[in-house]
Protein backbone atom coordinates (compact mmCIF):
# COMPACT_ATOMS: atom_id res chain seq x y z
CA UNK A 1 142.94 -135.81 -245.10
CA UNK A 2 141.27 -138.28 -246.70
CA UNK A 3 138.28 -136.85 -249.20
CA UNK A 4 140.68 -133.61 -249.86
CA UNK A 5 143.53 -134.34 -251.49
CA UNK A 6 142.52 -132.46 -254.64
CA UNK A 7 142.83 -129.39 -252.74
CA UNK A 8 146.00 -129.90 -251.42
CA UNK A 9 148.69 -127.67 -252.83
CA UNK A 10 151.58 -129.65 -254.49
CA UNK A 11 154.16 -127.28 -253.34
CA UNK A 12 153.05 -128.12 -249.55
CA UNK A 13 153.83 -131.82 -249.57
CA UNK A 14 156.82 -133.61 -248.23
CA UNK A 15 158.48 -136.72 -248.14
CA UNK A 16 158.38 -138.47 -244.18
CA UNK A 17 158.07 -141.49 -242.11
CA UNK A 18 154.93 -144.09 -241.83
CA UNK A 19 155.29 -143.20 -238.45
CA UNK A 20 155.57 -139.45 -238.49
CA UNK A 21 152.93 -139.66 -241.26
CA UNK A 22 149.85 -141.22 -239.40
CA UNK A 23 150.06 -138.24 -237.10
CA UNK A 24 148.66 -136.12 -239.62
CA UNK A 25 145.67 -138.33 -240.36
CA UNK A 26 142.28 -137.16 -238.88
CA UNK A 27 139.99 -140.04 -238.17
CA UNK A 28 136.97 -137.79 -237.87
CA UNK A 29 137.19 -136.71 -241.47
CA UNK A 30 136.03 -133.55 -240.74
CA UNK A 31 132.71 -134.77 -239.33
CA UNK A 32 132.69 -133.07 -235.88
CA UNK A 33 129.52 -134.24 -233.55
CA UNK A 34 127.55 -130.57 -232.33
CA UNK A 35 128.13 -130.01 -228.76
CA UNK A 36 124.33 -128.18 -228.95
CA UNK A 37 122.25 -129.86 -226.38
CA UNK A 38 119.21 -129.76 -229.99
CA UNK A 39 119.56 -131.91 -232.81
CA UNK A 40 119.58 -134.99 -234.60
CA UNK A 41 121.30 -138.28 -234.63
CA UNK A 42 122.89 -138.78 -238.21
CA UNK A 43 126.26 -141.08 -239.75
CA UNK A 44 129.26 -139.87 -240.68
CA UNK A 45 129.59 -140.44 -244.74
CA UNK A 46 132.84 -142.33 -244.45
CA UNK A 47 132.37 -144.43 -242.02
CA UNK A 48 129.26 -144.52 -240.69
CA UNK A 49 130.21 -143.33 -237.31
CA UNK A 50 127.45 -141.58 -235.23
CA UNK A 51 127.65 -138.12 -235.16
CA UNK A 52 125.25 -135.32 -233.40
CA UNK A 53 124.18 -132.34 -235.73
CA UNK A 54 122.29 -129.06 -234.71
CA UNK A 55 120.68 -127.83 -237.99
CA UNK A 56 118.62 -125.27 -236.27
CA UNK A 57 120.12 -122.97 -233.32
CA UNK A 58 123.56 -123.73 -234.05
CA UNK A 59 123.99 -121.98 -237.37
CA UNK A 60 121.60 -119.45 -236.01
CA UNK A 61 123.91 -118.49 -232.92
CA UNK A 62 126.98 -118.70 -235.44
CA UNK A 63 125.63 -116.63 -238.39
CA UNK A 64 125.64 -118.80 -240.78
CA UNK A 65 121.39 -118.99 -240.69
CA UNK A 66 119.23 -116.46 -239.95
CA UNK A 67 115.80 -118.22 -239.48
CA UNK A 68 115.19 -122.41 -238.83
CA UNK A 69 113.14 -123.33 -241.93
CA UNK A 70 113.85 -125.54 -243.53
CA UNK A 71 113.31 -126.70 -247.19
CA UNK A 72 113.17 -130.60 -247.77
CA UNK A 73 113.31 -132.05 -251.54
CA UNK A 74 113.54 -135.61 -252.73
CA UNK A 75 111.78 -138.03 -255.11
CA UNK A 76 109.59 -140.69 -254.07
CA UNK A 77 112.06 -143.65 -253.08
CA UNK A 78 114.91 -141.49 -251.96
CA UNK A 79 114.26 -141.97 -248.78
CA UNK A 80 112.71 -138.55 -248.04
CA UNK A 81 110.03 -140.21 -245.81
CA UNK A 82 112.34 -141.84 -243.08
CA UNK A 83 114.59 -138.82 -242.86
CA UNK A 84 111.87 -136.29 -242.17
CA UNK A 85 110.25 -138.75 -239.34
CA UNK A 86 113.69 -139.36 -238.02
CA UNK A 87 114.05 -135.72 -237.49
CA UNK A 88 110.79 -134.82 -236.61
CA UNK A 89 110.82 -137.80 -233.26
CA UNK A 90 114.35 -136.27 -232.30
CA UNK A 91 112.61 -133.07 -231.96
CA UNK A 92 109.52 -134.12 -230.24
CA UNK A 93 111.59 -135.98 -227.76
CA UNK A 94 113.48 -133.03 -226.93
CA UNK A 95 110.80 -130.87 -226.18
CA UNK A 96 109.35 -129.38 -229.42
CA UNK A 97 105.36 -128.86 -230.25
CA UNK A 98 105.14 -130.60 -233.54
CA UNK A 99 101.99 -129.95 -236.33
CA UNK A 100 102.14 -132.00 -239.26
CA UNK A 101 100.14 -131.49 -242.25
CA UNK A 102 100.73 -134.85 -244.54
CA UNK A 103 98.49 -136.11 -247.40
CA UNK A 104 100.41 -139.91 -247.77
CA UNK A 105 100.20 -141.60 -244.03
CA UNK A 106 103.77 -141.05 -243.11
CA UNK A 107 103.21 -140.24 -239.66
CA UNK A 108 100.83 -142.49 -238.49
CA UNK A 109 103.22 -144.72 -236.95
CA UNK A 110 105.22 -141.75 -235.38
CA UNK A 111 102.24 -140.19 -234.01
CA UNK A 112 100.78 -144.00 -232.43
CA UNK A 113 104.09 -144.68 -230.82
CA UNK A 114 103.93 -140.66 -229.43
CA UNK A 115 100.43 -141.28 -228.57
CA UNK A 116 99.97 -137.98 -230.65
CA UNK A 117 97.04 -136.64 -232.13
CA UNK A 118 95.87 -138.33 -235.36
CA UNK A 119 93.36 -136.24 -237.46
CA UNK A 120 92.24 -138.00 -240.52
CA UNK A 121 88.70 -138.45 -242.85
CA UNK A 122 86.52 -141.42 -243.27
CA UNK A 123 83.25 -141.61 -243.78
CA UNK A 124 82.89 -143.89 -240.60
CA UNK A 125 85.01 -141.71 -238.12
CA UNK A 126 84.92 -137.77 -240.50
CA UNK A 127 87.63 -135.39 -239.26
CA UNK A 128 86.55 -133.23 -236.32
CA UNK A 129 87.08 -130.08 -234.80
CA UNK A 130 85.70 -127.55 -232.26
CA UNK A 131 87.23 -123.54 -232.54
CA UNK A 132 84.54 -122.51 -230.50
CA UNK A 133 86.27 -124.33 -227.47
CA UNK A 134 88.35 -122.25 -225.04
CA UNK A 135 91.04 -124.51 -223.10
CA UNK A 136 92.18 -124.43 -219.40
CA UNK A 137 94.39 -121.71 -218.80
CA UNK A 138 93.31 -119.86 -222.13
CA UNK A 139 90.98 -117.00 -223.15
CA UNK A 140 89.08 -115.37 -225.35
CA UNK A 141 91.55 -112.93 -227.10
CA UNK A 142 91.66 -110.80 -229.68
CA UNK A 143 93.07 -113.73 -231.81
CA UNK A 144 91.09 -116.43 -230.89
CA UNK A 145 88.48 -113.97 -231.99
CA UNK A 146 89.37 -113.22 -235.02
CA UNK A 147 90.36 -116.74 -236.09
CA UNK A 148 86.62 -118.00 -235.81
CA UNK A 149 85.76 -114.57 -238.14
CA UNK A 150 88.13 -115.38 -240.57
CA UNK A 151 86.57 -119.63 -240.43
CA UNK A 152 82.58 -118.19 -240.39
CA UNK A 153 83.13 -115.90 -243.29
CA UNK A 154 85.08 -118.59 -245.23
CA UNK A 155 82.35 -120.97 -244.62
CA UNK A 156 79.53 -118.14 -245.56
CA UNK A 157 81.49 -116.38 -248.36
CA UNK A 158 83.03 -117.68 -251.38
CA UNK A 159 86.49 -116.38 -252.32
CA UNK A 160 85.42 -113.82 -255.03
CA UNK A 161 82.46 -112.30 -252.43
CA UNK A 162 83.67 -109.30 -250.23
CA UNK A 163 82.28 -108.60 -247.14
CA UNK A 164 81.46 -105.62 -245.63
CA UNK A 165 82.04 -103.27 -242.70
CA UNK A 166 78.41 -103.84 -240.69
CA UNK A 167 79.08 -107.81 -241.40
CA UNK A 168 82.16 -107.76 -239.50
CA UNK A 169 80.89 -106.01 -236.88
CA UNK A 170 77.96 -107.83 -236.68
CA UNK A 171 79.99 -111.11 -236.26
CA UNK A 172 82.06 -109.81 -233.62
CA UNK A 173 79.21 -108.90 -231.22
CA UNK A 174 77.30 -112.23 -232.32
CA UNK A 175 81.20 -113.70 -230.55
CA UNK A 176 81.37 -111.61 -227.92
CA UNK A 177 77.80 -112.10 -226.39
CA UNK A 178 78.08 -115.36 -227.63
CA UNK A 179 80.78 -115.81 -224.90
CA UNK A 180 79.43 -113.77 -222.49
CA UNK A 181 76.34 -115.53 -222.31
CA UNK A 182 78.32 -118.68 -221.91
CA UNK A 183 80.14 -117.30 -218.80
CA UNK A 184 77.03 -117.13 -216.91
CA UNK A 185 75.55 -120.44 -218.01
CA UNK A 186 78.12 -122.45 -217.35
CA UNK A 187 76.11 -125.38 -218.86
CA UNK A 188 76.62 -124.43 -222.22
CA UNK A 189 79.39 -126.45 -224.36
CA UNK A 190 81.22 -123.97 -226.43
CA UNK A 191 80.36 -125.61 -230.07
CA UNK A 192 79.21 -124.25 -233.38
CA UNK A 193 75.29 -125.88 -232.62
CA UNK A 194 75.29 -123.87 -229.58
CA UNK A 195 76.40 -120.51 -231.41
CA UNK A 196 74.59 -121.46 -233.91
CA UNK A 197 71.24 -121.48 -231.70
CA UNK A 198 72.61 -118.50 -229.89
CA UNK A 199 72.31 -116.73 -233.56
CA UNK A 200 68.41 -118.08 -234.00
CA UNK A 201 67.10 -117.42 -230.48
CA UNK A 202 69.23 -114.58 -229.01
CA UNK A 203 71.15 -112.50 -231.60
CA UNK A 204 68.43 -112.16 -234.32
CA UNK A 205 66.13 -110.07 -231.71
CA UNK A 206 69.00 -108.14 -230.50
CA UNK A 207 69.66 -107.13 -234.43
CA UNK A 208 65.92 -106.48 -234.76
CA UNK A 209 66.03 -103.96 -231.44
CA UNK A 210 69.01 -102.65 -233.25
CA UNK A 211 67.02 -102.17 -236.52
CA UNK A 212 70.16 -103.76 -238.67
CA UNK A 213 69.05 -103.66 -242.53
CA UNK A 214 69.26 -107.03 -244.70
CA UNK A 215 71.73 -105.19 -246.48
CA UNK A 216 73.90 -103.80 -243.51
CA UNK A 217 73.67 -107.86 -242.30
CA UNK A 218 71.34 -110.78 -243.98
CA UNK A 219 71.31 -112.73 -241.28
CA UNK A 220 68.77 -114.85 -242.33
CA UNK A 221 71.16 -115.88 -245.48
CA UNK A 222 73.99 -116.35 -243.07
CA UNK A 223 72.38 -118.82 -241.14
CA UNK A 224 70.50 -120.89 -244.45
CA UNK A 225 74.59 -120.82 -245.73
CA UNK A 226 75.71 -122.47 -242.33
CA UNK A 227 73.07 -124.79 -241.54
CA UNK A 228 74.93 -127.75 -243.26
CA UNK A 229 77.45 -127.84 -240.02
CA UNK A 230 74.40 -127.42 -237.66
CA UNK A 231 72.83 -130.97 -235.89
CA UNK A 232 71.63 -132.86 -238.46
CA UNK A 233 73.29 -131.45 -241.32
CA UNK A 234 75.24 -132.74 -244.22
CA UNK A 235 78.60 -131.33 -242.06
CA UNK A 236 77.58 -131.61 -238.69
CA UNK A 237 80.16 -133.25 -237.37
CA UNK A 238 83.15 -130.92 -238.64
CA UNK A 239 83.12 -127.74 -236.29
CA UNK A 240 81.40 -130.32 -233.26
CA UNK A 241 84.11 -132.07 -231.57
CA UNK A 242 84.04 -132.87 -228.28
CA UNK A 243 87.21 -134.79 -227.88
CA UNK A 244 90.25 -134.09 -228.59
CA UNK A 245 90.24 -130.40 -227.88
CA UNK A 246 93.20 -129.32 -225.80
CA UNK A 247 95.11 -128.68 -229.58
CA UNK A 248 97.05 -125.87 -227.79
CA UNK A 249 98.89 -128.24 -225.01
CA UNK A 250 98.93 -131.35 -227.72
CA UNK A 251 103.07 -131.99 -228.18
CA UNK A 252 102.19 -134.10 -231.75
CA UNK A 253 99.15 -133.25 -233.99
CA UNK A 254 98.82 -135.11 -237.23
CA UNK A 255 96.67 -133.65 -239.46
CA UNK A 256 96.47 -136.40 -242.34
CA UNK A 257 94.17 -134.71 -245.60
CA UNK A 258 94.36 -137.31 -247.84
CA UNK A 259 90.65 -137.99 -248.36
CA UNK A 260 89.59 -134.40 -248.25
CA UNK A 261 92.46 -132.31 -250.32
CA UNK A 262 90.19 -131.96 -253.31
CA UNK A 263 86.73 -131.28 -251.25
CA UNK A 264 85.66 -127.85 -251.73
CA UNK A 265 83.90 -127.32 -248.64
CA UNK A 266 85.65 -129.73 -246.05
CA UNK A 267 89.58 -128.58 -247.65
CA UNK A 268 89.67 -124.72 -247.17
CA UNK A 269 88.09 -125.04 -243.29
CA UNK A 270 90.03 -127.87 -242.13
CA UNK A 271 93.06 -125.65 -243.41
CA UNK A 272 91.85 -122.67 -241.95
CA UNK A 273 91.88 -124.60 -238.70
CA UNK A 274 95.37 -126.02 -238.67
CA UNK A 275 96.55 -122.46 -239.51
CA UNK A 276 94.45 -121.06 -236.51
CA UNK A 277 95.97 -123.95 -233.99
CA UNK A 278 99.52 -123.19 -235.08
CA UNK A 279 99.58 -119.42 -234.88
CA UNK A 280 97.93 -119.99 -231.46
CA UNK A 281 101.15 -121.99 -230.68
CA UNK A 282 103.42 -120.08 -232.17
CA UNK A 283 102.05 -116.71 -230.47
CA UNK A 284 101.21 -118.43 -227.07
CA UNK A 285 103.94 -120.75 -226.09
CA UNK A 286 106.68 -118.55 -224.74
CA UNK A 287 109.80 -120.14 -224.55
CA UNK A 288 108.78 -123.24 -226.15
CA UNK A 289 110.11 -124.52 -229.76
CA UNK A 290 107.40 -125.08 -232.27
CA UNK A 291 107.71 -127.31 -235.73
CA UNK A 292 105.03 -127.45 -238.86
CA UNK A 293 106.11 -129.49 -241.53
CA UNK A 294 103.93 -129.40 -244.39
CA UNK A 295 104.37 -132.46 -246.82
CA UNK A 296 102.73 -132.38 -250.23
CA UNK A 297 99.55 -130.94 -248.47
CA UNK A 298 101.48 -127.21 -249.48
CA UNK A 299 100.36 -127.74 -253.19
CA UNK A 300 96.64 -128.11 -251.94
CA UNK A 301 96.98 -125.49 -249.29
CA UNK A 302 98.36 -122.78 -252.47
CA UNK A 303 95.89 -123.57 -254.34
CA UNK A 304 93.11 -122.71 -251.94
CA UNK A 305 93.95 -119.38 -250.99
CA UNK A 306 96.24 -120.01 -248.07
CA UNK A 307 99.19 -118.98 -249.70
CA UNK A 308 99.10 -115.61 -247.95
CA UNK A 309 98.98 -117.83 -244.27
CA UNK A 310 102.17 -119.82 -245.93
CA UNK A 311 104.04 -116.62 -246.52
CA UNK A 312 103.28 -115.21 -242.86
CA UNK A 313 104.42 -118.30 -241.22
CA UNK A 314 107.83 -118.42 -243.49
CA UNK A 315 108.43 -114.80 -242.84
CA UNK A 316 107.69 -114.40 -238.92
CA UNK A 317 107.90 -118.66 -237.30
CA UNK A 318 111.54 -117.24 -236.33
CA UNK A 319 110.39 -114.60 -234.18
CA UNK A 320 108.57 -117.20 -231.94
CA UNK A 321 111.36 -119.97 -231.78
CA UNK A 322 109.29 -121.53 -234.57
CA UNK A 323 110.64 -123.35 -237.48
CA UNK A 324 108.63 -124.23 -240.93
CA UNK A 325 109.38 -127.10 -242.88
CA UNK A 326 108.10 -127.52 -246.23
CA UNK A 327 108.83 -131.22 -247.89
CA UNK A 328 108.36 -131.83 -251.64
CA UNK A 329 109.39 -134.39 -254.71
CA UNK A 330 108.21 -132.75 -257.64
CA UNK A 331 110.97 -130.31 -259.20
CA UNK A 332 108.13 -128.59 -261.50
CA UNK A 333 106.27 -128.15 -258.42
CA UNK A 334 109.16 -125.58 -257.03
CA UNK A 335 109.46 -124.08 -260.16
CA UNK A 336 106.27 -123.12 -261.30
CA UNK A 337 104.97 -122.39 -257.95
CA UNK A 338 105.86 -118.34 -256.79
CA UNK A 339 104.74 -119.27 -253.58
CA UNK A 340 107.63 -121.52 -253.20
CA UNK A 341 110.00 -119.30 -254.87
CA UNK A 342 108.85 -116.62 -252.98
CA UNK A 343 108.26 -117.05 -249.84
CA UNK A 344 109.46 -120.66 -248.92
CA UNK A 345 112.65 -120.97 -250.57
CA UNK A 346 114.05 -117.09 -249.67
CA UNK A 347 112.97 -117.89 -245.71
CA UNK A 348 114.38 -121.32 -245.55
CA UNK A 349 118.35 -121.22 -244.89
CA UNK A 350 118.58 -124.71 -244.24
CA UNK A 351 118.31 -126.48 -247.28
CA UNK A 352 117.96 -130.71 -247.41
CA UNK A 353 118.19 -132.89 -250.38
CA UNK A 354 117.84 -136.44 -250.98
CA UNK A 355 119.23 -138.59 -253.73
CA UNK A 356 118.41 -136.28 -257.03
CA UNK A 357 120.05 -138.87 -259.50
CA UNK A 358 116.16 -139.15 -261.40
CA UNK A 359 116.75 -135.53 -261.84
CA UNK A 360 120.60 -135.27 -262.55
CA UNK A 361 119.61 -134.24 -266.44
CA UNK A 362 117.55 -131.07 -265.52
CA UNK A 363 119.40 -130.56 -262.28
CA UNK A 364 120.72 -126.92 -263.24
CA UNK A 365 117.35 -125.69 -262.53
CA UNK A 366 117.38 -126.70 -259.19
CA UNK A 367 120.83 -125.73 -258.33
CA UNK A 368 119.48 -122.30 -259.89
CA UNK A 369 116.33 -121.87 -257.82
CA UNK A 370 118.45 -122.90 -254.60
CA UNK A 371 121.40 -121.44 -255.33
CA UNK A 372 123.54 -123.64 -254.81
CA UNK A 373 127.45 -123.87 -255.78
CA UNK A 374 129.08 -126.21 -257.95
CA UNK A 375 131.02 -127.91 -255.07
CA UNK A 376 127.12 -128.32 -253.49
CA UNK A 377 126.12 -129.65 -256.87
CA UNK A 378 128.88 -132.64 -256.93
CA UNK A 379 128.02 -133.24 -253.42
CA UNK A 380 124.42 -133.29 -253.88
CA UNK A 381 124.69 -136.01 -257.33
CA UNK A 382 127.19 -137.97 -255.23
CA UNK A 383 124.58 -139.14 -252.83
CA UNK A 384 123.96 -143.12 -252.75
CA UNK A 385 126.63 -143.20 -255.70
CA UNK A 386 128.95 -145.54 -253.05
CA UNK A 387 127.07 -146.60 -250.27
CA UNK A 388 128.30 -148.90 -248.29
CA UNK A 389 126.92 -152.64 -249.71
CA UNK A 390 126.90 -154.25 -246.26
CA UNK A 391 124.41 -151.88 -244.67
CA UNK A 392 121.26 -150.12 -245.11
CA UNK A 393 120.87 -146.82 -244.69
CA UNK A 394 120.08 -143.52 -247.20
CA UNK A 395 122.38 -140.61 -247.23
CA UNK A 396 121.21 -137.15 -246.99
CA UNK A 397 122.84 -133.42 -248.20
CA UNK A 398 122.09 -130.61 -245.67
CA UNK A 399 123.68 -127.19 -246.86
CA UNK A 400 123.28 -124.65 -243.82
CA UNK A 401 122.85 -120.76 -244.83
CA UNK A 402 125.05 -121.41 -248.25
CA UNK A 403 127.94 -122.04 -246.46
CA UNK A 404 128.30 -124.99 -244.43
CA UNK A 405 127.49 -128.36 -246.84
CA UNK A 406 127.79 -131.90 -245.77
CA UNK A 407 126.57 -135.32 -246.82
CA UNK A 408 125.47 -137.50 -243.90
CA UNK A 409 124.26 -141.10 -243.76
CA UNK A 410 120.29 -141.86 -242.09
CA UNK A 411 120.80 -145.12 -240.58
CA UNK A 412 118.09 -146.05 -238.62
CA UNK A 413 117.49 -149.04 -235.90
CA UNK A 414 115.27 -151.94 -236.56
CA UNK A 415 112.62 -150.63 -234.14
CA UNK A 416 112.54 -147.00 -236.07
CA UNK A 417 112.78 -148.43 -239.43
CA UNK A 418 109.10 -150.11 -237.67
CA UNK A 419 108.00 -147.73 -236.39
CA UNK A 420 108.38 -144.92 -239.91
CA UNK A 421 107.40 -147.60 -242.19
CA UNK A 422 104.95 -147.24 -244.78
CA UNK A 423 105.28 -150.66 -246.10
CA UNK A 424 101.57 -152.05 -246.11
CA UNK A 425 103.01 -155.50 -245.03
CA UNK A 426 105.15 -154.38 -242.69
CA UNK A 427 102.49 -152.26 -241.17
CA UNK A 428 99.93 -154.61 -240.67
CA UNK A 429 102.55 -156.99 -238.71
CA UNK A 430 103.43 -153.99 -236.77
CA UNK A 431 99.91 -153.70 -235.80
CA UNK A 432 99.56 -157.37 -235.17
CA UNK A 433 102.76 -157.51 -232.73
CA UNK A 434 100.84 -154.17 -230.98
CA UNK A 435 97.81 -156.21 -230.46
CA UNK A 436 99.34 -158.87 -228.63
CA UNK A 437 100.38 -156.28 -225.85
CA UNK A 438 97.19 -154.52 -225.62
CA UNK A 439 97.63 -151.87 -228.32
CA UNK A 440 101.15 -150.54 -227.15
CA UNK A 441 103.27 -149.84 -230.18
CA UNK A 442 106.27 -149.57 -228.42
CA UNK A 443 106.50 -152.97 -227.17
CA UNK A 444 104.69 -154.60 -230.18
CA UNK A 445 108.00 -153.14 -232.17
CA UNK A 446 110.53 -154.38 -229.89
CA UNK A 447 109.20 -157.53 -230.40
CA UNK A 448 108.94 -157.62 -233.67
CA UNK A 449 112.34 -156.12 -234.08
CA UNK A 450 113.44 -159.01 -232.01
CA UNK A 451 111.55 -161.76 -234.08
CA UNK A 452 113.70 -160.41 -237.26
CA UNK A 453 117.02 -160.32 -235.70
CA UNK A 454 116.57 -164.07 -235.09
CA UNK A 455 115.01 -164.63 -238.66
CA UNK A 456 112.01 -165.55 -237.29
C-alpha cells in the first residue's frame, strides 16, 4: 500500500506476478469518503481525489470523540483562513446556525454571498444592538431575563464592584414591569430609551412607595452611569437597534470587532451580547446544530472577563448539538493562556493544524500541550513539504479524539477562492463584478471566475 511500506513486516512478503500483484494495490490509499450525510468536502493527499469527511458526528457515534469542538491552529499564511471558511459554508449549507466572532474581515465575503448578518464598527454606521427586543415566537424567560441583568450591571458596575442582594432584586422588578407595562401598550418599542424612561417616570415612584434606601438601591447613580446609551448620548446607538433583530432565527451572524477589541466600554457589552445570542441558540433551538467559531477575538474576550462564558460553552455546546471552535496562530498564545489549556484544549477532541514549518524548532511544546504522538508529529511537519507543483491548494492535519490522524488537501474552486478572499485587490474586483448585477455576489463571482479562466 503505497505510503506504508515501512510498516510492512519483511517476513510477510513474497515473490509473484505483475498481474497477481496489482490486485493487492488499493487506489484509495486508505482515504475512504464518510458515508455521514454532515461534513466537508476535502482532497485526498495523494492524489487529490475528492473525498467526503464527517469531523463532527461521525467520531462522536463511533467513540472516537466525545464532544464536536474543535481546536484550529496555524500561522498567518498557512492557509488557516480559507480552510475555516470552507468548513464553516459546508456547514451553513447543510443546515447549521453559525456565530462568528472574527477581529481580521475573514468572513465578510462568506457572510455577503449568505446574505448573513454582518456586525461591524465605524464611526459612520457604529455596531448596534437591541436585548430588550423579544422576537416572534419567543418570550420573556427566565434567561432572557437574566441576560439583560448580567449586560445592565456590566454597564453600571465595574469588574472589581460587587453588587448586592436589594440591587438585583430591584433590577428584576424594574424588567418585569418593564415588560408588563409593554404588554398593555402595545405601542411601546422594546429598547433601552424606552426602559430607560420607564426607570425615570414609572419605577422611581414605585421605589419611593416602596421606601427603598439609597443604599439598598441608588437609583439615581444607576441611571447618571447609563445615561451615555440613552437618546442623545455618547453611546446611544449601541443597545438601540431597530433592524436587524431576529438574531435568534439569523442562520449566519458575523460579529466582526476589529475596531472596538481594545474599547473599554463598547468591548465587554458587545461581548456580553454575542454570548447572550448564542446561549439563546444553543438552549432554544431543539434539534438544530449550532457553530461559534471564535478567531483571534478569544484573546480579547479572556482578557475581559469572559473567560468563565468561554469555559461554559466548551464544557456544555455538546449537550445542545453545539460545537465550539476556537482558531488561533500564535503558539505563546496557547501556552501562556490557562484558559486555553484549560478549558479549550481538554473539550476540543478534534484537533486541526495547518502548515507549522515556522514553528518546527519549538514544535515539542505544541505536540506537548496537544498531546499528540510522534507518528502525529511527522504527519503534522510533513504538511506542504510535497505539494503537488501543478496545482494550488493547502493541505490540512485533522487528528480526531487521538486516534484517527490524516492529512488532507483544501482545494478550493475559483468562485470560493472569490468568494473567502482577503486579498484587498481581489476584493475590490469582486465587489466591482457584484455591482454590475445589482449587488448579487453570487453572480458577480461567477463572472469573474469566468473572466480569469479565459485570462481576461
Amino acid at each position: 500500500m503505497p505510503g506504508n511500506e515501512a510498516d510492512f513486516p519483511m517476513n510477510d512478503t513474497f515473490d509473484t506476478f505483475t498481474e497477481q500483484a496489482v490486485c493487492f494495490l488499493n487506489m484509495e490509499t486508505g482515504y475512504k469518503s464518510s458515508l455521514s450525510p454532515m461534513g466537508i468536502r476535502l482532497g485526498d493527499r495523494l492524489t487529490g481525489k475528492p473525498v467526503h469527511v464527517d469531523i463532527s458526528d461521525e467520531p462522536v457515534k463511533m467513540g472516537i470523540c466525545t464532544n464536536r469542538n474543535k481546536f484550529i491552529l496555524g500561522p498567518s499564511g498557512s492557509g488557516k483562513s480559507f480552510f475555516t471558511n470552507h468548513m464553516v459554508r459546508s456547514y451553513y449549507e447543510q443546515g447549521t446556525h453559525v456565530v462568528l466572532v472574527d477581529v481580521g474581515h475573514s468572513y465578510k465575503g462568506l457572510c455577503d454571498m449568505v446574505k448573513g448578518y454582518y456586525f461591524t464598527y465605524d464611526e459612520k454606521n457604529p455596531i448596534r444592538f437591541n436585548p430588550f427586543y423579544i422576537g416572534e415566537g419567543d418570550s420573556l424567560d427566565t434567561e432572557k431575563k437574566e441576560s439583560i441583568k448580567t449586560l445592565l450591571l456590566a454597564l453600571w458596575k465595574k469588574d472589581d464592584e460587587t453588587f448586592n442582594r436589594s440591587e438585583y432584586v430591584a433590577l428584576s422588578n424594574s424588567l418585569q414591569l418593564y415588560y408588563e407595562k409593554m404588554a398593555i401598550n402595545q405601542g411601546i418599542f422594546p429598547c433601552f430609551n424606552s426602559f430607560y424612561e420607564f426607570l425615570k417616570d414609572d419605577f422611581v415612584p414605585i421605589l419611593q412607595g416602596d421606601n427603598v434606601k439609597e443604599k439598598d438601591f441608588d437609583v439615581n447613580n444607576f441611571l447618571y452611569v447609563l445615561r451615555p446609551y440613552y437618546k442623545g448620548g455618547e453611546f446611544d446607538y449601541l443597545l438601540n437597534a431597530t433592524e436587524n433583530l431576529e438574531l435568534l432565527k439569523e442562520r449566519f451572524i458575523v460579529f466582526e470587532l476589529d475596531n472596538i477589541k481594545d474599547h473599554p466600554i463598547l468591548f465587554p457589552v458587545v461581548t456580553i451580547i454575542i454570548m447572550e445570542v448564542f446561549i439563546s441558540k444553543m438552549r432554544k433551538l431543539k434539534g438544530i446544530r449550532k457553530m461559534i467559531l471564535i478567531e483571534e477575538a478569544w484573546k480579547a474576550i479572556a482578557k475581559e472577563g469572559m473567560a468563565e462564558y468561554i469555559k461554559y460553552l466548551f464544557k456544555t455546546v455538546r449537550k445542545f448539538f453545539g460545537e465550539a471552535i476556537v482558531v488561533t496562530q500564535e503558539v505563546e498564545d496557547i501556552i501562556s493562556s490557562p484558559v486555553v489549556k484549560q478549558a479549550i484544549i481538554n473539550n476540543s477532541d478534534c484537533k486541526i493544524l495547518l502548515d507549522q514549518s515556522k514553528y518546527q524548532n519549538k514544535f515539542d511544546q505544541i505536540q506537548e500541550l496537544l498531546g499528540l504522538t510522534e507518528k502525529e508529529k511527522a504527519l503534522v511537519l510533513s504538511v506542504n513539504r510535497a505539494n503537488d507543483p501543478d496545482k494550488k491548494y493547502k493541505e490540512v492535519f485533522i487528528s480526531l479524539g487521538g486516534m484517527s490522524s490524516k492529512v488532507y488537501r483544501t482545494e478550493v474552486s475559483m468562485e470560493e477562492y472569490l468568494a473567502y478572499t482577503t486579498e484587498e485587490s481581489e476584493k475590490v474586483k469582486v465587489n466591482a463584478y457584484a455591482k454590475k448585477f445589482d449587488g448579487d455576489i453570487k453572480k458577480g463571482i461567477a463572472a469573474l471566475a469566468l473572466d480569469m479562466r479565459n485570462g481576461n
